[in-house]
Protein backbone atom coordinates (compact mmCIF):
# COMPACT_ATOMS: atom_id res chain seq x y z
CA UNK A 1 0.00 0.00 0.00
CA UNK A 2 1.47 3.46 -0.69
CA UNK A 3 1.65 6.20 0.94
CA UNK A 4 -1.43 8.28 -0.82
CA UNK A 5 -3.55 5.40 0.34
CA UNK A 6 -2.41 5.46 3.63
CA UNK A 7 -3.22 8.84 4.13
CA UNK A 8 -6.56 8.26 2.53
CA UNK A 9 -7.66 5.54 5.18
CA UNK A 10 -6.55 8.23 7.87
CA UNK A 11 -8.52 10.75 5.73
CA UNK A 12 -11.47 8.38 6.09
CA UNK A 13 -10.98 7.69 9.84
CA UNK A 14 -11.07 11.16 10.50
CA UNK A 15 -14.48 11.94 8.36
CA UNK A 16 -15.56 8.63 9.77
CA UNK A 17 -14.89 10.66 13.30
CA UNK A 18 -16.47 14.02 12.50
CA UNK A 19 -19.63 11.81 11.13
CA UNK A 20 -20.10 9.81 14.42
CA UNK A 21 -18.93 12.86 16.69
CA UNK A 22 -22.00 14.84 15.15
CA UNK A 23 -24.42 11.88 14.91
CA UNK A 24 -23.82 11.58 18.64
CA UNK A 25 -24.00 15.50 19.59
CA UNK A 26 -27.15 16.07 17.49
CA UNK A 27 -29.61 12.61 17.88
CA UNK A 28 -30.38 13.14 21.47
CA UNK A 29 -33.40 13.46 22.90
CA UNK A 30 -36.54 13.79 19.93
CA UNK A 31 -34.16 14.26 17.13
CA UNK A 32 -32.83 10.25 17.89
CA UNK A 33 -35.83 8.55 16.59
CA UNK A 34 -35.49 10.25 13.00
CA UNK A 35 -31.42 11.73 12.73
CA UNK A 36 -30.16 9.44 10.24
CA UNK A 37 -27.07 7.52 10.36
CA UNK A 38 -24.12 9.66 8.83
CA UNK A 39 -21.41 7.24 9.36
CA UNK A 40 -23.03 4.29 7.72
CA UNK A 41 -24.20 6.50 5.11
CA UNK A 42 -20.67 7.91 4.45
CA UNK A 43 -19.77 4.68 4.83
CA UNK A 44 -21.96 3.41 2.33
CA UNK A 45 -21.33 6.19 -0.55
CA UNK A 46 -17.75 5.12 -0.24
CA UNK A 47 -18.16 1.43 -0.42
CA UNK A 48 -20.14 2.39 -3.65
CA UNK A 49 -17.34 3.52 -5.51
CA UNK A 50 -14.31 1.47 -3.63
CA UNK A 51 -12.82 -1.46 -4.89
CA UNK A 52 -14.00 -5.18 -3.44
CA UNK A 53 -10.68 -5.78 -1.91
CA UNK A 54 -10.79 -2.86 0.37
CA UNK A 55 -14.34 -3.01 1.66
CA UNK A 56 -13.45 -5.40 4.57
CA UNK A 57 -10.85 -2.37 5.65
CA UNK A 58 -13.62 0.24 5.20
CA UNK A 59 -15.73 -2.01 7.70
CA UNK A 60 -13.21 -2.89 10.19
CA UNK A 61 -11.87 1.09 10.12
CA UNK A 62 -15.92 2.51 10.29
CA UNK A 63 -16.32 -0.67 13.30
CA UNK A 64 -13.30 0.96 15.46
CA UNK A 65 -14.16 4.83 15.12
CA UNK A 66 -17.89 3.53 15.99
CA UNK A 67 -17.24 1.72 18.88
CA UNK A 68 -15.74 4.94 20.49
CA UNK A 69 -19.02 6.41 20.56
CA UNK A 70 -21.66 3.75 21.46
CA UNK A 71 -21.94 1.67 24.30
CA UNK A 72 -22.62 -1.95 22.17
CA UNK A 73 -19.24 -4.06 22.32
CA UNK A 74 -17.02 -3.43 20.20
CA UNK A 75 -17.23 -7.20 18.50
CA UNK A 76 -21.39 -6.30 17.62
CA UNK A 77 -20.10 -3.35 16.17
CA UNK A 78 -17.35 -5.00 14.03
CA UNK A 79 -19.66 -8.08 13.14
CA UNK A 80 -22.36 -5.94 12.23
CA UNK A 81 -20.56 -3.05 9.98
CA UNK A 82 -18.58 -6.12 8.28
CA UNK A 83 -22.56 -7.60 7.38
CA UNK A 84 -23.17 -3.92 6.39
CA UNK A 85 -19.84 -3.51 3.73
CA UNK A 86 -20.83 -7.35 2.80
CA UNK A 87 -24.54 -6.85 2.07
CA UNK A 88 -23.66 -3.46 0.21
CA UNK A 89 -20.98 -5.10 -1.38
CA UNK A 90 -22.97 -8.15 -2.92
CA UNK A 91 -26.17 -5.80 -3.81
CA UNK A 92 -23.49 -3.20 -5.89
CA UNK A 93 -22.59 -6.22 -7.84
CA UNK A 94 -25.92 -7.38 -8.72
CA UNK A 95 -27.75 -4.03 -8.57
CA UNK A 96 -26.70 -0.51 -9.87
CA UNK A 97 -26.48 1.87 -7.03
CA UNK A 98 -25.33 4.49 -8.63
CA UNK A 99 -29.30 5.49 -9.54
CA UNK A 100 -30.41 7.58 -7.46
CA UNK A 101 -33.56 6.48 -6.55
CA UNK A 102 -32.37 2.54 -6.07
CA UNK A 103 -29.24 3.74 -3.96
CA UNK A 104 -31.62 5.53 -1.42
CA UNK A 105 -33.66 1.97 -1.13
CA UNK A 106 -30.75 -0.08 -0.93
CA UNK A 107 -29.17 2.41 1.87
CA UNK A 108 -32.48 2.42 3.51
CA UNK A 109 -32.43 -1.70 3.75
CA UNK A 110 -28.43 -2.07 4.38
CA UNK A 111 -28.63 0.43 7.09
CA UNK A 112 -31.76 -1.17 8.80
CA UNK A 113 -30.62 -4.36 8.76
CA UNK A 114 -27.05 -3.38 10.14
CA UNK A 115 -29.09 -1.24 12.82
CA UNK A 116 -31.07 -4.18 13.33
CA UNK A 117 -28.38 -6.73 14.21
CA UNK A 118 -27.01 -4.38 16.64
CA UNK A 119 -30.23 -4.26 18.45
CA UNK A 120 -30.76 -7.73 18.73
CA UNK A 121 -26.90 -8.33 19.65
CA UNK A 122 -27.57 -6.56 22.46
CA UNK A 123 -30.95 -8.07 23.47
CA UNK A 124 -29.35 -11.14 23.44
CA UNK A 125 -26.14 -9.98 25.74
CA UNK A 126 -29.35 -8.83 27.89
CA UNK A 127 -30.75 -12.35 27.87
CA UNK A 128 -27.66 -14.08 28.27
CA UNK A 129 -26.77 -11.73 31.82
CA UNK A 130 -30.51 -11.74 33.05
CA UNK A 131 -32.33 -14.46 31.69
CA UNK A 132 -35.26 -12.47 30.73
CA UNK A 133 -36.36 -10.39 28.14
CA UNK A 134 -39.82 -9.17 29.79
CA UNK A 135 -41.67 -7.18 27.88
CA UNK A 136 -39.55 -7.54 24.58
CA UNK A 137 -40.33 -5.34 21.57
CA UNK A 138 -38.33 -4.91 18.88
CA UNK A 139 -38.21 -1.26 17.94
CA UNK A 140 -38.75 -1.49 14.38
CA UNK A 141 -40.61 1.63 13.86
CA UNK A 142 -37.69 3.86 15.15
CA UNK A 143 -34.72 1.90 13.36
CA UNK A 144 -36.63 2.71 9.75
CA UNK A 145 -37.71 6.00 10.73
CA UNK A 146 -33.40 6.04 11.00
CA UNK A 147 -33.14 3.81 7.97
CA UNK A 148 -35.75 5.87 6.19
CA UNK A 149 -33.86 9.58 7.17
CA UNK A 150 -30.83 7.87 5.96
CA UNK A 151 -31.53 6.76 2.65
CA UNK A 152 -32.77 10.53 2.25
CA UNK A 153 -29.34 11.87 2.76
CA UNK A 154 -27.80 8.89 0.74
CA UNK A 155 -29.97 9.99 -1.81
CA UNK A 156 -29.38 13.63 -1.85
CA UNK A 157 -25.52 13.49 -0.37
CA UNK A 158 -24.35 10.13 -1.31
CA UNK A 159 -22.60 11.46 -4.35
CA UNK A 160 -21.25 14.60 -2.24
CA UNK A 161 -20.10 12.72 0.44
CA UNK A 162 -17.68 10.39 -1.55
CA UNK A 163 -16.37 13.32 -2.58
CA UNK A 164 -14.78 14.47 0.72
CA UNK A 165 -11.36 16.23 0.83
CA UNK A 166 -8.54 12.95 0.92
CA UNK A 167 -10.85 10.30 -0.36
CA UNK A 168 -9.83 9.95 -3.92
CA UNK A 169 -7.47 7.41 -3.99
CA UNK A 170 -9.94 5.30 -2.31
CA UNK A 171 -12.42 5.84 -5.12
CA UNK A 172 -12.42 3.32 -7.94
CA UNK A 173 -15.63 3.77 -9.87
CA UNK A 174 -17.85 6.70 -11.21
CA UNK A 175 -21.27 7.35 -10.14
C-alpha cells in the first residue's frame, strides 16, 4: 500500500470521526428517533465507488471509530458493519447503485438491517446476563424512521459525500 492510500484511510478515519462525533452531539433526545445515520451512510457512498478488496478495511476502520461512541461491544459493532460492507458489497454487484432512486432503497435496507443486528446483539447480551427479556419489543418503527432519514441523505448526499477532501485514492468507480 502506498503512501497516498495510507493517508486516505486516515482521511477516512477522521471523516468517519467528525460523522459519528455529530451523529452523537445532534440525535439526542426527539431528534434520535429520525437523525439518520451519517457514518453508515458515508460509509456506504464510499463502499459504492471502492474497490471489493478494500471493503473489509472500510468495515473494520468505520467498526473501530464507531465503537468509540456507542456503548454496544465493540465485537457487535465490528460483526455488524462487516454484514453492512458485505450486504452493500454483494447488492453493488448485482444491482446498480449508482441510480439515485435505487441507492436511497438499498441504503435504507443495508442500514436497517445493520441497525437491526445491533439491536438484537444486544438483546441477546441482555438475555444471556438476566435471563429475561420481559416485555420484549423490537423497535422497528424507530430503526426505519433512522433507515428511512438515511436513505434521504444517501440519496441527496451520497454522491457529495464520496467526494470528501482525501478520499480519492480510495475511489475506484464513477457514479
Amino acid at each position: 500500500m502506498n503512501g497516498e492510500r495510507r493517508l486516505a484511510w486516515v482521511a477516512f478515519g477522521a471523516w468517519l470521526l467528525v460523522c459519528f462525533a455529530l451523529q452523537g452531539q445532534f440525535a439526542r433526545g426527539g431528534t434520535a428517533m429520525w437523525f439518520p445515520e451519517l457514518g453508515l451512510v458515508l460509509l456506504f457512498s464510499l463502499l459504492a465507488r471502492m474497490e471489493e478488496r478494500d471493503a473489509w478495511i472500510a468495515g473494520v476502520l468505520a467498526a473501530l471509530v464507531r465503537s468509540a461512541f456507542s456503548s454496544e461491544p465493540p465485537l457487535v459493532q465490528l460483526s455488524g458493519l462487516l454484514g453492512f460492507a458485505l450486504l452493500v458489497m454483494a447488492l453493488r454487484s448485482s444491482l446498480e447503485i449508482s441510480a439515485p432512486l435505487l441507492r436511497g432503497v438499498v441504503a435504507v435496507l443495508c442500514i436497517f438491517a445493520c441497525d437491526l443486528w445491533i439491536f438484537l446483539a444486544c438483546c441477546a447480551r441482555t438475555y444471556w446476563a438476566h435471563g429475561s427479556l420481559a416485555g420484549f419489543e423490537p423497535p422497528v418503527l424507530p430503526l426505519a424512521l433512522i433507515a428511512l432519514s438515511s436513505g434521504v441523505l444517501a440519496l441527496v448526499a451520497g454522491p457529495l459525500l464520496a467526494q470528501l477532501p482525501g478520499l480519492s485514492p480510495l475511489r475506484s468507480r464513477r457514479w
